[in-house]
C-alpha atoms as a PDB file:
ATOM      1  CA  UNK A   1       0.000   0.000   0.000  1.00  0.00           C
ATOM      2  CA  UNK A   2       0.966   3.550  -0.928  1.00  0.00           C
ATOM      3  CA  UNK A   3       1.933   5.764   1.522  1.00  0.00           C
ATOM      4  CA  UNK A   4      -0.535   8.395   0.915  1.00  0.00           C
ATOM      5  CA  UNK A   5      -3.235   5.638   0.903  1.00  0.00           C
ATOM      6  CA  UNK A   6      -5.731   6.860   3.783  1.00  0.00           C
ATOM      7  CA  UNK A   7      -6.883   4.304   6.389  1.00  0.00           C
ATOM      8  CA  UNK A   8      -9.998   3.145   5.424  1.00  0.00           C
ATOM      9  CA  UNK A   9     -11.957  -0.082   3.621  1.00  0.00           C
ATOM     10  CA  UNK A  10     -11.680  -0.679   0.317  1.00  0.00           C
ATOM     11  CA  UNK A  11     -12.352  -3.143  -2.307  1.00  0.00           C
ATOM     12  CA  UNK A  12      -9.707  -4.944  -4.822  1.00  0.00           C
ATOM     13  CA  UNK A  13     -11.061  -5.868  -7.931  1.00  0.00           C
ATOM     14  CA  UNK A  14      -9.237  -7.823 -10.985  1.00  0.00           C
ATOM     15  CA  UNK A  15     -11.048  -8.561 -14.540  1.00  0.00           C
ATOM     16  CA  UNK A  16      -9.449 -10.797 -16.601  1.00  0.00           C
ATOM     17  CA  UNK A  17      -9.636 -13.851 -19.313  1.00  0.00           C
ATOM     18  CA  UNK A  18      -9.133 -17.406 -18.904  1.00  0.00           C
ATOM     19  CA  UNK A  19      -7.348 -19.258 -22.203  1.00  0.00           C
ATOM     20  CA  UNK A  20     -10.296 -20.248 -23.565  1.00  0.00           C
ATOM     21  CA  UNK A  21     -11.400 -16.303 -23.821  1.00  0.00           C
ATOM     22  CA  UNK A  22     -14.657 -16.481 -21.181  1.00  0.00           C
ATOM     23  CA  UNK A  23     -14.060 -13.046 -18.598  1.00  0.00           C
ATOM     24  CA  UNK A  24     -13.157 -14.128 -15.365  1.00  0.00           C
ATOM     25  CA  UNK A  25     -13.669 -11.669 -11.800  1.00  0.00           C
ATOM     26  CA  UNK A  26     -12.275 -11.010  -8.520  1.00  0.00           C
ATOM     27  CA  UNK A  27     -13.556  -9.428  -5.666  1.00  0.00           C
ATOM     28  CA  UNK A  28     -12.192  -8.621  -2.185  1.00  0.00           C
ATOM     29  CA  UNK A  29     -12.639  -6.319   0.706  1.00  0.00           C
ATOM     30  CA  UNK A  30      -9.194  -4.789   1.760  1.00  0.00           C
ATOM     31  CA  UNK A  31      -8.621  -3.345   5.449  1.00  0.00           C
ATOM     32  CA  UNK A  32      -5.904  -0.358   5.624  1.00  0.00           C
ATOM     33  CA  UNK A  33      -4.836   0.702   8.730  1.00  0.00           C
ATOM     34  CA  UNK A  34      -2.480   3.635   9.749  1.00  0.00           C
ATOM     35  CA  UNK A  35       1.576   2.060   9.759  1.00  0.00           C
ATOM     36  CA  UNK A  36       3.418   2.406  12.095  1.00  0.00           C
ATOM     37  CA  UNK A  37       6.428   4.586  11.447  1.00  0.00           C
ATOM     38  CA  UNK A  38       9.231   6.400  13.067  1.00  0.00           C
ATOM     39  CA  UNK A  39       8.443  10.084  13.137  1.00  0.00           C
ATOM     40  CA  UNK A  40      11.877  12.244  12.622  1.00  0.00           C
ATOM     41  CA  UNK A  41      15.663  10.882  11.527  1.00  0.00           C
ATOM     42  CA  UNK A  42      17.761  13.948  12.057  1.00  0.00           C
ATOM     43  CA  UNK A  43      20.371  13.957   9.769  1.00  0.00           C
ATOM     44  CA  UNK A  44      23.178  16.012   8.379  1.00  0.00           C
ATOM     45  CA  UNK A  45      24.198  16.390   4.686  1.00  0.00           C
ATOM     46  CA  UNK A  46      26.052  19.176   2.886  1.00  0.00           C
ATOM     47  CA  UNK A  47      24.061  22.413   2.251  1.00  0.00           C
ATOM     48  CA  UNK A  48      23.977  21.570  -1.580  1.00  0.00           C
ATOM     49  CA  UNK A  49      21.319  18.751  -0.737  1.00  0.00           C
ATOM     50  CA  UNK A  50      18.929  21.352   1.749  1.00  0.00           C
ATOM     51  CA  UNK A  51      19.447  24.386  -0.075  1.00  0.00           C
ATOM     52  CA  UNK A  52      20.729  24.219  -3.639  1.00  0.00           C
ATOM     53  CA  UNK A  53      22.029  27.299  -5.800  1.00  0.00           C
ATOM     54  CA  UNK A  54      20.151  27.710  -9.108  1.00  0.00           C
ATOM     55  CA  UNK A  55      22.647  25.423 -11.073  1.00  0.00           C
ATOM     56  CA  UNK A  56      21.842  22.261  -8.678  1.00  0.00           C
ATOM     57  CA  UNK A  57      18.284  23.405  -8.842  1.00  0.00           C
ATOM     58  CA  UNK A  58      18.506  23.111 -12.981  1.00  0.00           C
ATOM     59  CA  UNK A  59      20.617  19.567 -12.424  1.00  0.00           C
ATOM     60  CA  UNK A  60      17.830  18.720  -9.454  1.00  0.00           C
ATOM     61  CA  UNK A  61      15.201  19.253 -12.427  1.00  0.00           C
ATOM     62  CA  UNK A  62      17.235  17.540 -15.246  1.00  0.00           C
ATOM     63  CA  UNK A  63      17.662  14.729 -13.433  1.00  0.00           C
ATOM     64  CA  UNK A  64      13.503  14.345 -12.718  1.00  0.00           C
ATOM     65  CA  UNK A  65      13.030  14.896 -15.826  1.00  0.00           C
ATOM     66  CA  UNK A  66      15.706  11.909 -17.349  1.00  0.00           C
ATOM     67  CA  UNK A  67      13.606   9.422 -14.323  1.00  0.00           C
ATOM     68  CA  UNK A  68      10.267  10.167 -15.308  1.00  0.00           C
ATOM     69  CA  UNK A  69      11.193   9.229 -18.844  1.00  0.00           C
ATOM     70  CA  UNK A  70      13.200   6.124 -17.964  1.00  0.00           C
ATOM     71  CA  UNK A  71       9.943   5.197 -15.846  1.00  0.00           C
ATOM     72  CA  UNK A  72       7.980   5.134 -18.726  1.00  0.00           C
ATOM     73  CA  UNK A  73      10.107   2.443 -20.524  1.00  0.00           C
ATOM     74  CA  UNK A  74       8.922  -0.429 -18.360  1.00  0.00           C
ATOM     75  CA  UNK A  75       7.572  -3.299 -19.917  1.00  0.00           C
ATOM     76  CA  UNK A  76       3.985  -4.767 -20.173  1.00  0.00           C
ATOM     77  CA  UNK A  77       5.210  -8.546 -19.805  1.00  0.00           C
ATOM     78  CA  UNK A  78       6.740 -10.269 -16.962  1.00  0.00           C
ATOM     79  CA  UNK A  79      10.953 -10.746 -16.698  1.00  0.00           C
ATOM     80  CA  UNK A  80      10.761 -11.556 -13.309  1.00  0.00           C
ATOM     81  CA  UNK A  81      10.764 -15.361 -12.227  1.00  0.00           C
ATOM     82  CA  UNK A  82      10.104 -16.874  -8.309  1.00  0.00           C
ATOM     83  CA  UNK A  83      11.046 -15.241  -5.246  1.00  0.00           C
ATOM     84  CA  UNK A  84      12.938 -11.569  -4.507  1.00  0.00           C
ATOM     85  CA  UNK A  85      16.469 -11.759  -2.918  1.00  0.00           C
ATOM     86  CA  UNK A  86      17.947  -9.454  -0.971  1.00  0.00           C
ATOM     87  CA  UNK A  87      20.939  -7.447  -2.498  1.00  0.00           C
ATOM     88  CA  UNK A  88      23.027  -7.927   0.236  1.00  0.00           C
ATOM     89  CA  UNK A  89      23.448  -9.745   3.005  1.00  0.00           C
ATOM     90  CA  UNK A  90      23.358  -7.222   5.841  1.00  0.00           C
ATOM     91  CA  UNK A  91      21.218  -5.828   8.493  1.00  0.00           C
ATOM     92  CA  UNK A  92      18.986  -2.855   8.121  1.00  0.00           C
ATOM     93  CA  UNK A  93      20.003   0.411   8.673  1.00  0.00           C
ATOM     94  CA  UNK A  94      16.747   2.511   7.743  1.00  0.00           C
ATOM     95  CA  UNK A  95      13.571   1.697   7.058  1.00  0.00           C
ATOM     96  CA  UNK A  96      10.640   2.240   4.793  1.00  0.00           C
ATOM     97  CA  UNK A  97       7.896   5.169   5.857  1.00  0.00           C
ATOM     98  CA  UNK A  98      10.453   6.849   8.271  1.00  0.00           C
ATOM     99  CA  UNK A  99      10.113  10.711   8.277  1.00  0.00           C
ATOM    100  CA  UNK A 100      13.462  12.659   7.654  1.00  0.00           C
ATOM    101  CA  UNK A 101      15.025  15.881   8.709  1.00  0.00           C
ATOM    102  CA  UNK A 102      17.687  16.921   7.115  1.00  0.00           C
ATOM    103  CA  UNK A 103      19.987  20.087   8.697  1.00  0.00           C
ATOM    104  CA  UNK A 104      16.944  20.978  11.098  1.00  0.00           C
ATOM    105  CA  UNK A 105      14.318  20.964   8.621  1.00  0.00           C
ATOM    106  CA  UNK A 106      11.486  17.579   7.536  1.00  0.00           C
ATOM    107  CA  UNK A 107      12.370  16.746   4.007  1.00  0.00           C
ATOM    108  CA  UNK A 108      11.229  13.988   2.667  1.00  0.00           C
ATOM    109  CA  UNK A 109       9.716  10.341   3.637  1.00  0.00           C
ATOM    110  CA  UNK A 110      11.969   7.948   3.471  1.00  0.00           C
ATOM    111  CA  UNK A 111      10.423   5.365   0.757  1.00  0.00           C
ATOM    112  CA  UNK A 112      12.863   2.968   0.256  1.00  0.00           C
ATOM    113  CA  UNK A 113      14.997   0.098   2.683  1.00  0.00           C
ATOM    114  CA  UNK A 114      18.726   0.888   3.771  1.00  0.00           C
ATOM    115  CA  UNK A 115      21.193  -1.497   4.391  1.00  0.00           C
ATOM    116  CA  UNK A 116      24.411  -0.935   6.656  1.00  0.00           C
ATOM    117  CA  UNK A 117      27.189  -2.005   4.025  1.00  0.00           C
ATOM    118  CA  UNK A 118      30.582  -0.609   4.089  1.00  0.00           C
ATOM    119  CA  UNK A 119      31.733   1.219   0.606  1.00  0.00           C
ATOM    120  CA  UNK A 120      33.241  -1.440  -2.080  1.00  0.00           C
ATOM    121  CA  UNK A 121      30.371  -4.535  -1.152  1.00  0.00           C
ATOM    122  CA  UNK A 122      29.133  -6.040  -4.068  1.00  0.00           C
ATOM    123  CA  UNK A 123      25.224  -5.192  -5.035  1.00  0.00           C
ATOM    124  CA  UNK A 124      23.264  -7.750  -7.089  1.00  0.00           C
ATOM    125  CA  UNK A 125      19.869  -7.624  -8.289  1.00  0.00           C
ATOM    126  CA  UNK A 126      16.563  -8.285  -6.468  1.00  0.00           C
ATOM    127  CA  UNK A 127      15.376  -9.995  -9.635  1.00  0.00           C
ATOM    128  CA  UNK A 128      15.536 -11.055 -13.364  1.00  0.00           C
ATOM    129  CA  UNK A 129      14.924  -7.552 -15.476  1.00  0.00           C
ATOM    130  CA  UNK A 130      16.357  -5.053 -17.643  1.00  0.00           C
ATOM    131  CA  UNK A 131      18.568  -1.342 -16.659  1.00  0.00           C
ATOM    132  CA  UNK A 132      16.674   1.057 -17.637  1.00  0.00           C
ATOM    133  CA  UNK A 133      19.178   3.779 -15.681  1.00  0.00           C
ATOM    134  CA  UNK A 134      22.269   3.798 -14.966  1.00  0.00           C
ATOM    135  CA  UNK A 135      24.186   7.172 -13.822  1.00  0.00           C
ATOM    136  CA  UNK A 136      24.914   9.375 -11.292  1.00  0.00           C
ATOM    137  CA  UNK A 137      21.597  11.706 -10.366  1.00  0.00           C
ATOM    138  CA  UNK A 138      21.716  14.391  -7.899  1.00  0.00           C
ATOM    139  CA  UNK A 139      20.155  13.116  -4.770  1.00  0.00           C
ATOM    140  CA  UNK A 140      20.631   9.482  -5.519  1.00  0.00           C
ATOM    141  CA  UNK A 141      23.959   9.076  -6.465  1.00  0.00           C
ATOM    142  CA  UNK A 142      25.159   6.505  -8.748  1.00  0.00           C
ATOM    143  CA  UNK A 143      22.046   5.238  -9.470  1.00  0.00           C
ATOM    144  CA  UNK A 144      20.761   1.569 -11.673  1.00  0.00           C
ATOM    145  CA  UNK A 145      17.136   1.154 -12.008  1.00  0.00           C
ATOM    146  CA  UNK A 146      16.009  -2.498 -13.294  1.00  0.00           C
ATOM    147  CA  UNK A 147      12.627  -2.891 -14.950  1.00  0.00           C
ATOM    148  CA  UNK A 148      10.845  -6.257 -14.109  1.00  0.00           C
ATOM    149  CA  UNK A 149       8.031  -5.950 -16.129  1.00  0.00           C
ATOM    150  CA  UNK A 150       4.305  -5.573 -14.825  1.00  0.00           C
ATOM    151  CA  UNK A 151       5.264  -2.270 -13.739  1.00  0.00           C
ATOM    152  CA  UNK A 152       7.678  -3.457 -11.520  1.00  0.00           C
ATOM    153  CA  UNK A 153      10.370  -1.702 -10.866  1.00  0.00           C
ATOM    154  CA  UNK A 154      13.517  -1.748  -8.250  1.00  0.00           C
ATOM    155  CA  UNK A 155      15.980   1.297  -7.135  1.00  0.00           C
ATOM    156  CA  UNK A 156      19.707   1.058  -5.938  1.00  0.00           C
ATOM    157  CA  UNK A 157      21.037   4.250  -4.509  1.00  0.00           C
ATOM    158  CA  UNK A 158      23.658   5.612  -3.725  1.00  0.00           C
ATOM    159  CA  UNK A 159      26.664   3.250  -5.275  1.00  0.00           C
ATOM    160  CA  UNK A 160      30.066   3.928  -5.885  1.00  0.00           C
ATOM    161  CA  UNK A 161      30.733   2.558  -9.105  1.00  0.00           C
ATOM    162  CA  UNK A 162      28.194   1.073 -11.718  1.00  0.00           C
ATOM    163  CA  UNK A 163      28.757  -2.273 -13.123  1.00  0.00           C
ATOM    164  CA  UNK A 164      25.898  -2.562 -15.881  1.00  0.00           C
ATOM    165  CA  UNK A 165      24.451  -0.182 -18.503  1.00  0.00           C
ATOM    166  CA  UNK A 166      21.313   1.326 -19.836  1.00  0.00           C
ATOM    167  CA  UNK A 167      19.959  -1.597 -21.880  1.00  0.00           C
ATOM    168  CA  UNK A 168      21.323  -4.615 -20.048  1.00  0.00           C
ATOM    169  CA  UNK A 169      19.265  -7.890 -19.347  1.00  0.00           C
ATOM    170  CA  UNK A 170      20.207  -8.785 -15.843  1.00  0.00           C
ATOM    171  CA  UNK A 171      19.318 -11.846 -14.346  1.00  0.00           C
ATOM    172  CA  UNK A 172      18.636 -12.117 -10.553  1.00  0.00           C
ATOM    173  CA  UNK A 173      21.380 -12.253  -8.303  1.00  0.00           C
ATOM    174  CA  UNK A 174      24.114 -10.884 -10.675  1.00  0.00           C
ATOM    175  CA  UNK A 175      25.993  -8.154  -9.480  1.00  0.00           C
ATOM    176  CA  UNK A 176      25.259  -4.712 -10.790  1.00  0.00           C
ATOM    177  CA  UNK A 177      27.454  -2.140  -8.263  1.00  0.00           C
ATOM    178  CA  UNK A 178      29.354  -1.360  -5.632  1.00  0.00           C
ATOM    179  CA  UNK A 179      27.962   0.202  -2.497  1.00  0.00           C
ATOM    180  CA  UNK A 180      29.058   3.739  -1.490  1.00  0.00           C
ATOM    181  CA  UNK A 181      28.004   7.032  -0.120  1.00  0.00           C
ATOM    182  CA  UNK A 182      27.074   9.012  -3.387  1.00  0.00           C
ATOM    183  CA  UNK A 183      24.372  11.501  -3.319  1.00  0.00           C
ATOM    184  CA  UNK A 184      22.379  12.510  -0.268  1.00  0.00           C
ATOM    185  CA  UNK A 185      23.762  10.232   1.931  1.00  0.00           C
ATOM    186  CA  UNK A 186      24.997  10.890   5.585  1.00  0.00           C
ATOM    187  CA  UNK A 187      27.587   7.450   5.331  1.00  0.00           C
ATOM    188  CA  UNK A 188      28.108   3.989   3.272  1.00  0.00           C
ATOM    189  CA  UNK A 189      25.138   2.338   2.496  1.00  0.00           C
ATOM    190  CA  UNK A 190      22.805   1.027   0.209  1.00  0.00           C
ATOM    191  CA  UNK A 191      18.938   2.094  -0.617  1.00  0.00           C
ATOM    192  CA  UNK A 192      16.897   0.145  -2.072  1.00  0.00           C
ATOM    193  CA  UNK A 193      13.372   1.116  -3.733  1.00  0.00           C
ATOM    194  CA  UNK A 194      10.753  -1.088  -4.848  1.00  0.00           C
ATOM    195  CA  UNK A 195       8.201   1.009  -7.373  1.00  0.00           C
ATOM    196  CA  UNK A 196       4.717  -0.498  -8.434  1.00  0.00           C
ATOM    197  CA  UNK A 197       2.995   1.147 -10.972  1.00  0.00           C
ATOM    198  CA  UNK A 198       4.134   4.464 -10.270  1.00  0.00           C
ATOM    199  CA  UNK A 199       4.072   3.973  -6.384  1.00  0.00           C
ATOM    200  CA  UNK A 200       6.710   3.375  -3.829  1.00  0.00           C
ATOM    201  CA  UNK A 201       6.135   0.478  -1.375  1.00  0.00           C
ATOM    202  CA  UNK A 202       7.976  -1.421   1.149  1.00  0.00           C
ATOM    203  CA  UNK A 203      11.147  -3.528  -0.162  1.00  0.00           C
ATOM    204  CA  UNK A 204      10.676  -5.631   2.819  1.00  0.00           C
ATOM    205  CA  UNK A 205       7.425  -6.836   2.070  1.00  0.00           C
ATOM    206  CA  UNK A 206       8.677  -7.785  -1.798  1.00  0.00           C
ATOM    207  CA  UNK A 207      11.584  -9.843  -0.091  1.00  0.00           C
ATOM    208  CA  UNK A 208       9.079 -11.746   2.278  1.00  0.00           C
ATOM    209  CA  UNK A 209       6.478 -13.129  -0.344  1.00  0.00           C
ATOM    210  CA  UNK A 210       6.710 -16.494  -1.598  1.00  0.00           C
ATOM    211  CA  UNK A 211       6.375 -16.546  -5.010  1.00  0.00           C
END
């Protein structure tokens, strides 16, 4: 669930075809109830990342504008195959839905998983997919963003060297960077993102399903 999705009741409801062409429904009632969430991280980052001068504002906006397009790419069919693995073997440092402050002030919500890895560990992919992105961005660092089809799509932040490129089929488990502190980042670590169909959700909860 989004985290801008209001408590509430609501109803889930798929429409599809079997083989043989005859429409096939499901229905189910859905119960959303408020998470549970740290309120405030206070961190500290350089200035650049709180209050950028008009040139990091126009690379802030470039760099929006270069995801936004990459996030259109994804494709309809599915390259992913049985379960999600983790990308590294290592304890969590952050969590999803954790409100940040960064230099005094509430920035952002963090929407992604960290993991405490020191710089130079090896990052492999969640899942079987294709890059869509792979550069440094602003914020994020050296970034690689793998398309899994369905709309699925996972984020790794904040590496210190890429080891894949725009284009690549990756299969899960193969390594596609090196963890760092590039970006908005207050040490070593990796962040992971998990986004559905234009939403970000909770990494942990794609690592815990069996598929």
């Amino acid at each position: 669930i989004a985290l801008k999705t209001a408590p509430g009741h609501y109803t889930l409801h798929l429409n599809g075809l079997t083989k043989a062409g005859h429409p096939i429904e499901f229905r189910r009632d859905i119960h959303v109830s408020r998470g549970d969430y740290k309120v405030v991280v206070a961190l500290s980052v350089p200035k650049k990342f709180t209050d950028p001068d008009p040139k990091q504002v126009d690379q802030i906006n470039h760099d929006k504008s270069l995801k936004d397009e990459a996030f259109k790419k994804t494709t309809p069919g599915q390259e992913w195959a049985g379960a999600f693995k983790a990308p590294v073997d290592a304890s969590y440092s952050d969590v999803f839905g954790t409100q940040r402050k960064f230099n005094g002030a509430v920035l952002s919500i963090h929407q992604g998983l960290d993991y405490r890895v020191p710089t130079g560990t090896p990052v492999s992919a969640v899942n079987a997919g294709t890059v869509l992105l792979a550069q440094p961005l602003f914020f994020e660092g050296n970034c690689v963003v793998i398309d899994h089809g369905q709309g699925l799509l996972t984020l790794y932040l904040h590496l210190s060297r890429l080891l894949v490129k725009e284009g690549d089929r990756i299969e899960r488990g193969q390594e596609i960077g090196v963890s760092g502190a590039t970006g908005r980042a207050t040490g070593a670590h990796l962040h992971l993102a998990v986004r559905w169909r234009g939403e970000y959700l909770d990494p942990a909860t794609l690592l815990t399903l069996r598929l």
